[in-house]
C-alpha atoms as a PDB file:
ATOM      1  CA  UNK A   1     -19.086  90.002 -36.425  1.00  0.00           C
ATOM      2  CA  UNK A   2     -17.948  90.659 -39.691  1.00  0.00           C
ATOM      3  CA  UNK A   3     -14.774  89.059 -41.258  1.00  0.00           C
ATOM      4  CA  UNK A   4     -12.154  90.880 -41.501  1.00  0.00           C
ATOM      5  CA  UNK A   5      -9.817  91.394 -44.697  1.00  0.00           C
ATOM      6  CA  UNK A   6      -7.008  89.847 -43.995  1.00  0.00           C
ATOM      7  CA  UNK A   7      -8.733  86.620 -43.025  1.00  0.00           C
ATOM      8  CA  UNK A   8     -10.411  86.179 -46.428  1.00  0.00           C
ATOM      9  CA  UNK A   9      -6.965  85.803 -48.244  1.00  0.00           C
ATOM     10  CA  UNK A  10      -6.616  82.119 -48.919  1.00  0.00           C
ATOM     11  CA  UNK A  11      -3.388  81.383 -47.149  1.00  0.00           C
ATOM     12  CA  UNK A  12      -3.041  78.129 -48.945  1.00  0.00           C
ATOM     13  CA  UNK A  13      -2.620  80.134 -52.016  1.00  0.00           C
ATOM     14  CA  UNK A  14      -0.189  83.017 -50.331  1.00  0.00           C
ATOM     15  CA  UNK A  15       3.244  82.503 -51.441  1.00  0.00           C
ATOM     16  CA  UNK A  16       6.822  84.783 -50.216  1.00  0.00           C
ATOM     17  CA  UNK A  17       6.532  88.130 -51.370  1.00  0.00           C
ATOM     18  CA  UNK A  18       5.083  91.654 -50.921  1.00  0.00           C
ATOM     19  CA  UNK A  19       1.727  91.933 -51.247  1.00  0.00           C
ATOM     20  CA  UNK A  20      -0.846  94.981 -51.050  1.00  0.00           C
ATOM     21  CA  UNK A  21      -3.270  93.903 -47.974  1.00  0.00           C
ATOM     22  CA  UNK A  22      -5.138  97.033 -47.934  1.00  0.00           C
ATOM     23  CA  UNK A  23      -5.862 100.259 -49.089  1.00  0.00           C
ATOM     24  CA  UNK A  24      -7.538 102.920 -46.822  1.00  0.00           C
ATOM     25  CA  UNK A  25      -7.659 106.198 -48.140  1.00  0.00           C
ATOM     26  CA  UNK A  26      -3.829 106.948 -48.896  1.00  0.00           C
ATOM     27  CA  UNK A  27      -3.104 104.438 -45.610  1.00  0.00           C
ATOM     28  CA  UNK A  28      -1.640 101.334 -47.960  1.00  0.00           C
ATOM     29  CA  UNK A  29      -0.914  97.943 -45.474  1.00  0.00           C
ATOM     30  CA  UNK A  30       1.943  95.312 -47.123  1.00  0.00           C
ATOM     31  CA  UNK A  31       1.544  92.106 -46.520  1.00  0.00           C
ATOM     32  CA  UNK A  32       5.599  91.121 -46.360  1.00  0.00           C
ATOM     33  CA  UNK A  33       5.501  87.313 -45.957  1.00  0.00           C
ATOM     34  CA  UNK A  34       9.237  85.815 -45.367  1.00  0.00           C
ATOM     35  CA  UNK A  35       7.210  81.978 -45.327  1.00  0.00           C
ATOM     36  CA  UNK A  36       4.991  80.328 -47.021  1.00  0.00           C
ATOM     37  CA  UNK A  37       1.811  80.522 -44.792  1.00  0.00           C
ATOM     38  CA  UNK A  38       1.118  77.123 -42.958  1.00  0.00           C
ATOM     39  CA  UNK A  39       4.314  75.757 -44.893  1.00  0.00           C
ATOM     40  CA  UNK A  40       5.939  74.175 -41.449  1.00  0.00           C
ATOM     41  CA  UNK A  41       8.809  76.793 -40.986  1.00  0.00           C
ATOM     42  CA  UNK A  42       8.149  79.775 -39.514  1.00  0.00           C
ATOM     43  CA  UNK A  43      10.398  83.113 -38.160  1.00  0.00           C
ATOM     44  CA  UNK A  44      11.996  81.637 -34.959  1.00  0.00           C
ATOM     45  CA  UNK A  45      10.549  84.543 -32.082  1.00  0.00           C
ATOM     46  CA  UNK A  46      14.327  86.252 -31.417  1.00  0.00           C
ATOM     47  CA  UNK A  47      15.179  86.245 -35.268  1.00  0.00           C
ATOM     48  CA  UNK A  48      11.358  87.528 -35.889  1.00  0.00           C
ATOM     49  CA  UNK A  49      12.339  90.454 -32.662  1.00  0.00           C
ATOM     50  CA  UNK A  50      15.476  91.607 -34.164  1.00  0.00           C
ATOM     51  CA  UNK A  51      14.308  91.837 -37.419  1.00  0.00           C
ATOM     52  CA  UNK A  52      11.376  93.766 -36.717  1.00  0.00           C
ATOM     53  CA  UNK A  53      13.609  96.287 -34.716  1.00  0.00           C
ATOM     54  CA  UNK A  54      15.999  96.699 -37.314  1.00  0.00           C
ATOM     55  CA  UNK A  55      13.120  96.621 -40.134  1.00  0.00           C
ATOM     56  CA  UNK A  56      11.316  99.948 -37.875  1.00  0.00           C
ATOM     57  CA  UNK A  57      14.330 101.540 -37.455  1.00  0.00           C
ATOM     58  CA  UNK A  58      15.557 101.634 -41.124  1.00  0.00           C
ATOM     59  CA  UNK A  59      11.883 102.333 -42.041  1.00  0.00           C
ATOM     60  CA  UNK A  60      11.964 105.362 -40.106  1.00  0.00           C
ATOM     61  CA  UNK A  61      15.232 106.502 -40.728  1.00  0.00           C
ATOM     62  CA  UNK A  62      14.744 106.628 -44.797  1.00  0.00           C
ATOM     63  CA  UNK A  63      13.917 109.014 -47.225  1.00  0.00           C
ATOM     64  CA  UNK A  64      10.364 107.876 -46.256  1.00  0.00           C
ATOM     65  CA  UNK A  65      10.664 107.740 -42.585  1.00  0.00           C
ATOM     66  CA  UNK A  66       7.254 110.604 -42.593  1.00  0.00           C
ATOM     67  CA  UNK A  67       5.234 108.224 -44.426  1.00  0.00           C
ATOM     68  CA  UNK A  68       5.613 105.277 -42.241  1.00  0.00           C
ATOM     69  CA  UNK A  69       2.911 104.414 -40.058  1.00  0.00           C
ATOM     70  CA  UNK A  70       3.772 101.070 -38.840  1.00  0.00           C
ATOM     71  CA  UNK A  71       5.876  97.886 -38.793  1.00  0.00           C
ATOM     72  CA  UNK A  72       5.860  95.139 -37.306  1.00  0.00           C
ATOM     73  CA  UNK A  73       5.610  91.302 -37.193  1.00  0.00           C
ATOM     74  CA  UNK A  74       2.529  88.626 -37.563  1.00  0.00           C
ATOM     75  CA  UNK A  75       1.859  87.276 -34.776  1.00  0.00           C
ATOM     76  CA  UNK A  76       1.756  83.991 -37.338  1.00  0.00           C
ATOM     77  CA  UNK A  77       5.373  84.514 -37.583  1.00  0.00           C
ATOM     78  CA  UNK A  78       5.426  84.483 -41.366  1.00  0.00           C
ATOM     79  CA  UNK A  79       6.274  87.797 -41.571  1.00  0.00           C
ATOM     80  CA  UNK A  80       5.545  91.568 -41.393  1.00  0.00           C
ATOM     81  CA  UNK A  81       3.100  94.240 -41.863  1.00  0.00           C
ATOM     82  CA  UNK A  82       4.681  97.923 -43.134  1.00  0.00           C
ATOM     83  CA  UNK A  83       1.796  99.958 -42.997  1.00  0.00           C
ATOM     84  CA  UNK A  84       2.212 103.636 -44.458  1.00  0.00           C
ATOM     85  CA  UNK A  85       0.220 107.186 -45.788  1.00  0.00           C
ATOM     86  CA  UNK A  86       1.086 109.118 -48.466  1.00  0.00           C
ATOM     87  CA  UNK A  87       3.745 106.674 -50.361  1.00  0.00           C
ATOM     88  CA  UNK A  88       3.442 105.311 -54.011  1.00  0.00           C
ATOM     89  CA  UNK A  89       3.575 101.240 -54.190  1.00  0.00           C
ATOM     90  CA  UNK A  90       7.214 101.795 -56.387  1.00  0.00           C
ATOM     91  CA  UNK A  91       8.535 103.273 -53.348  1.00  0.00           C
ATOM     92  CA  UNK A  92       7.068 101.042 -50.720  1.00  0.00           C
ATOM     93  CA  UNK A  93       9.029  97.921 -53.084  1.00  0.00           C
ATOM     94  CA  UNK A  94      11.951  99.802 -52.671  1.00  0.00           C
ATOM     95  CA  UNK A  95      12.138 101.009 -49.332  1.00  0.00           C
ATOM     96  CA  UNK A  96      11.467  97.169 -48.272  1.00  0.00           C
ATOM     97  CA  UNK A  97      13.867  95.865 -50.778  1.00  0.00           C
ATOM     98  CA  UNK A  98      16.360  98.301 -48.515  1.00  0.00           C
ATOM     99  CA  UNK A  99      15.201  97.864 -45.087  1.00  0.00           C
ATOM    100  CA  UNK A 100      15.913  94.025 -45.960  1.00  0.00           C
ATOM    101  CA  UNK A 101      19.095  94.963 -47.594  1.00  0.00           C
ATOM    102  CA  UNK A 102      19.829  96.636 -44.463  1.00  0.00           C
ATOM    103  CA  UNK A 103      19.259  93.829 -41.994  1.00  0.00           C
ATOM    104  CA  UNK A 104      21.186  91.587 -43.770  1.00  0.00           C
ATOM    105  CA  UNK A 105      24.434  93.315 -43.922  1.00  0.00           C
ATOM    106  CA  UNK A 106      23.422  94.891 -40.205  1.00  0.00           C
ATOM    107  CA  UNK A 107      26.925  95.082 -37.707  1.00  0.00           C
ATOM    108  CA  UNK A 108      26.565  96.223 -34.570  1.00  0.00           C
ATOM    109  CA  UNK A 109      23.687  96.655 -31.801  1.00  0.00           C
ATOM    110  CA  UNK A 110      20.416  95.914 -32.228  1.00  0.00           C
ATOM    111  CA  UNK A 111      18.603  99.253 -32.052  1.00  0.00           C
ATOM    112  CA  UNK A 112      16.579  99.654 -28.948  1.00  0.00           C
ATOM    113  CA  UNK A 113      17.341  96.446 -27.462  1.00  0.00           C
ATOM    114  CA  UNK A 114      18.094  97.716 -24.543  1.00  0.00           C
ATOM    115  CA  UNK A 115      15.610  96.389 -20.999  1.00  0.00           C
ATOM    116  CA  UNK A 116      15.306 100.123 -20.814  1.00  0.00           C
ATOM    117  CA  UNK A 117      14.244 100.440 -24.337  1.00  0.00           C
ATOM    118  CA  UNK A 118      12.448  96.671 -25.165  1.00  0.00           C
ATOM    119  CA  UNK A 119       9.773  95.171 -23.309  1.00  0.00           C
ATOM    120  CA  UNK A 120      11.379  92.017 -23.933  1.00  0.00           C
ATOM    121  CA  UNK A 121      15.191  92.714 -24.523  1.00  0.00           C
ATOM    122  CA  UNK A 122      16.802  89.549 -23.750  1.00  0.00           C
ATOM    123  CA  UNK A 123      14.857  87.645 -27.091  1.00  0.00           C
ATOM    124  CA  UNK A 124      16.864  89.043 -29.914  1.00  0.00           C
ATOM    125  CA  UNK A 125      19.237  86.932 -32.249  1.00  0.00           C
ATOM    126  CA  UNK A 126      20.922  89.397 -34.930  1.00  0.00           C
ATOM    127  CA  UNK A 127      22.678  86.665 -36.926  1.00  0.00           C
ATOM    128  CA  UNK A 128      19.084  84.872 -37.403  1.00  0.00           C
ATOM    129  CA  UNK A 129      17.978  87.885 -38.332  1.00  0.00           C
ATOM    130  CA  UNK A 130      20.069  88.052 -41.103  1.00  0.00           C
ATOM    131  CA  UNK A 131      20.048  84.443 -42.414  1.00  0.00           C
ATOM    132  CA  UNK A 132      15.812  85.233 -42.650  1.00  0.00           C
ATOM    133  CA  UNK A 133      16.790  88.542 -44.274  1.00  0.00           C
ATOM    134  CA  UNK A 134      19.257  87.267 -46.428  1.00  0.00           C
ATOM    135  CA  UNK A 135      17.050  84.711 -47.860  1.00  0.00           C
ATOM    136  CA  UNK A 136      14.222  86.268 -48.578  1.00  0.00           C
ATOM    137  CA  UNK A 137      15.897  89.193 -50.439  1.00  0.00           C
ATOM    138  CA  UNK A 138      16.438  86.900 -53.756  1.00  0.00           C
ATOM    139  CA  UNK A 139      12.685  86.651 -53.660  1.00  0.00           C
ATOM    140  CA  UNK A 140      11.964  90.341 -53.528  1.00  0.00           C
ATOM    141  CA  UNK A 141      15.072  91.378 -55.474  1.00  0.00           C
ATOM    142  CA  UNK A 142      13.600  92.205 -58.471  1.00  0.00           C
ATOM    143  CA  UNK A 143       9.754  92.968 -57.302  1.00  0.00           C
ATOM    144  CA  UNK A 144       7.986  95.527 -58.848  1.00  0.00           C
ATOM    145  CA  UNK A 145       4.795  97.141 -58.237  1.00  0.00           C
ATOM    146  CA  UNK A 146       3.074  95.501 -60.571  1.00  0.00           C
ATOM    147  CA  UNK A 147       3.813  92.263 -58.664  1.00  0.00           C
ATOM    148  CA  UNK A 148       2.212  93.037 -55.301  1.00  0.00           C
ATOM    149  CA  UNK A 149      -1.474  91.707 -56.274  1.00  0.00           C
ATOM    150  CA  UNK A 150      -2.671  88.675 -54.777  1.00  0.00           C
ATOM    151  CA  UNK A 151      -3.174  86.017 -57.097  1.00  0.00           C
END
């Protein structure tokens, strides 16, 4: 079998950031990594839940909320994939620069985090949720999209 993309990125070179994984058409995949890949700190699993409900929920609920196809985590737990059709890279930036805005300053309950709602609804921690959001926004603050090569 052939290689797929996303395995031929050296991820001893990957730093934090948003990156552009892939481009499909006018399907565009972000590569939104929180840690440094194989650094030795990684998204704890209920922080890494929580966000990833609160990051699809924002997504969806935006201005852009037609153009999102997907979010959700690595299973890596270095961060996220936001996968969407349609959207300019300036916008993608931003909206992700908000949704992280948003789950750092998030009060309340976590969106569908209900056993109803979650397959898994008891592994959710909102206030390590925000710490992870909170500190990677200083990294993406000012991000353009002229930064989201790899290099």
């Amino acid at each position: 079998m052939d290689t797929i993309a996303s395995f031929l990125v050296d991820h001893d070179k990957l730093t934090k950031g948003i990156w552009l994984s892939r481009v499909d058409g006018d399907i565009h995949t972000y590569d939104i990594r929180t840690c440094t890949p194989n650094g030795g700190r990684y998204l704890d699993q209920k922080a890494l839940h929580t966000m990833e409900h609160l990051f699809a929920t924002y997504a969806r609920n935006s201005q852009y909320g037609d153009k999102v196809v997907y979010v959700g985590p690595m299973g890596c737990r270095t961060g996220f994939y936001l996968v969407v059709r349609g959207m300019g890279h300036r916008d993608a930036v931003h909206l992700i620069q908000d949704s992280f805005r948003f789950m750092a300053g998030y009060e309340g309950e976590i969106p569908g985090a209900t056993r109803k709602e979650c397959g898994n609804w008891l592994e959710h921690d909102l206030q390590g949720a925000k710490q992870e959001a909170a500190a990677f926004l200083p990294i993406i603050e000012h991000w353009t999209e002229s930064d989201i090569y790899y290099h």
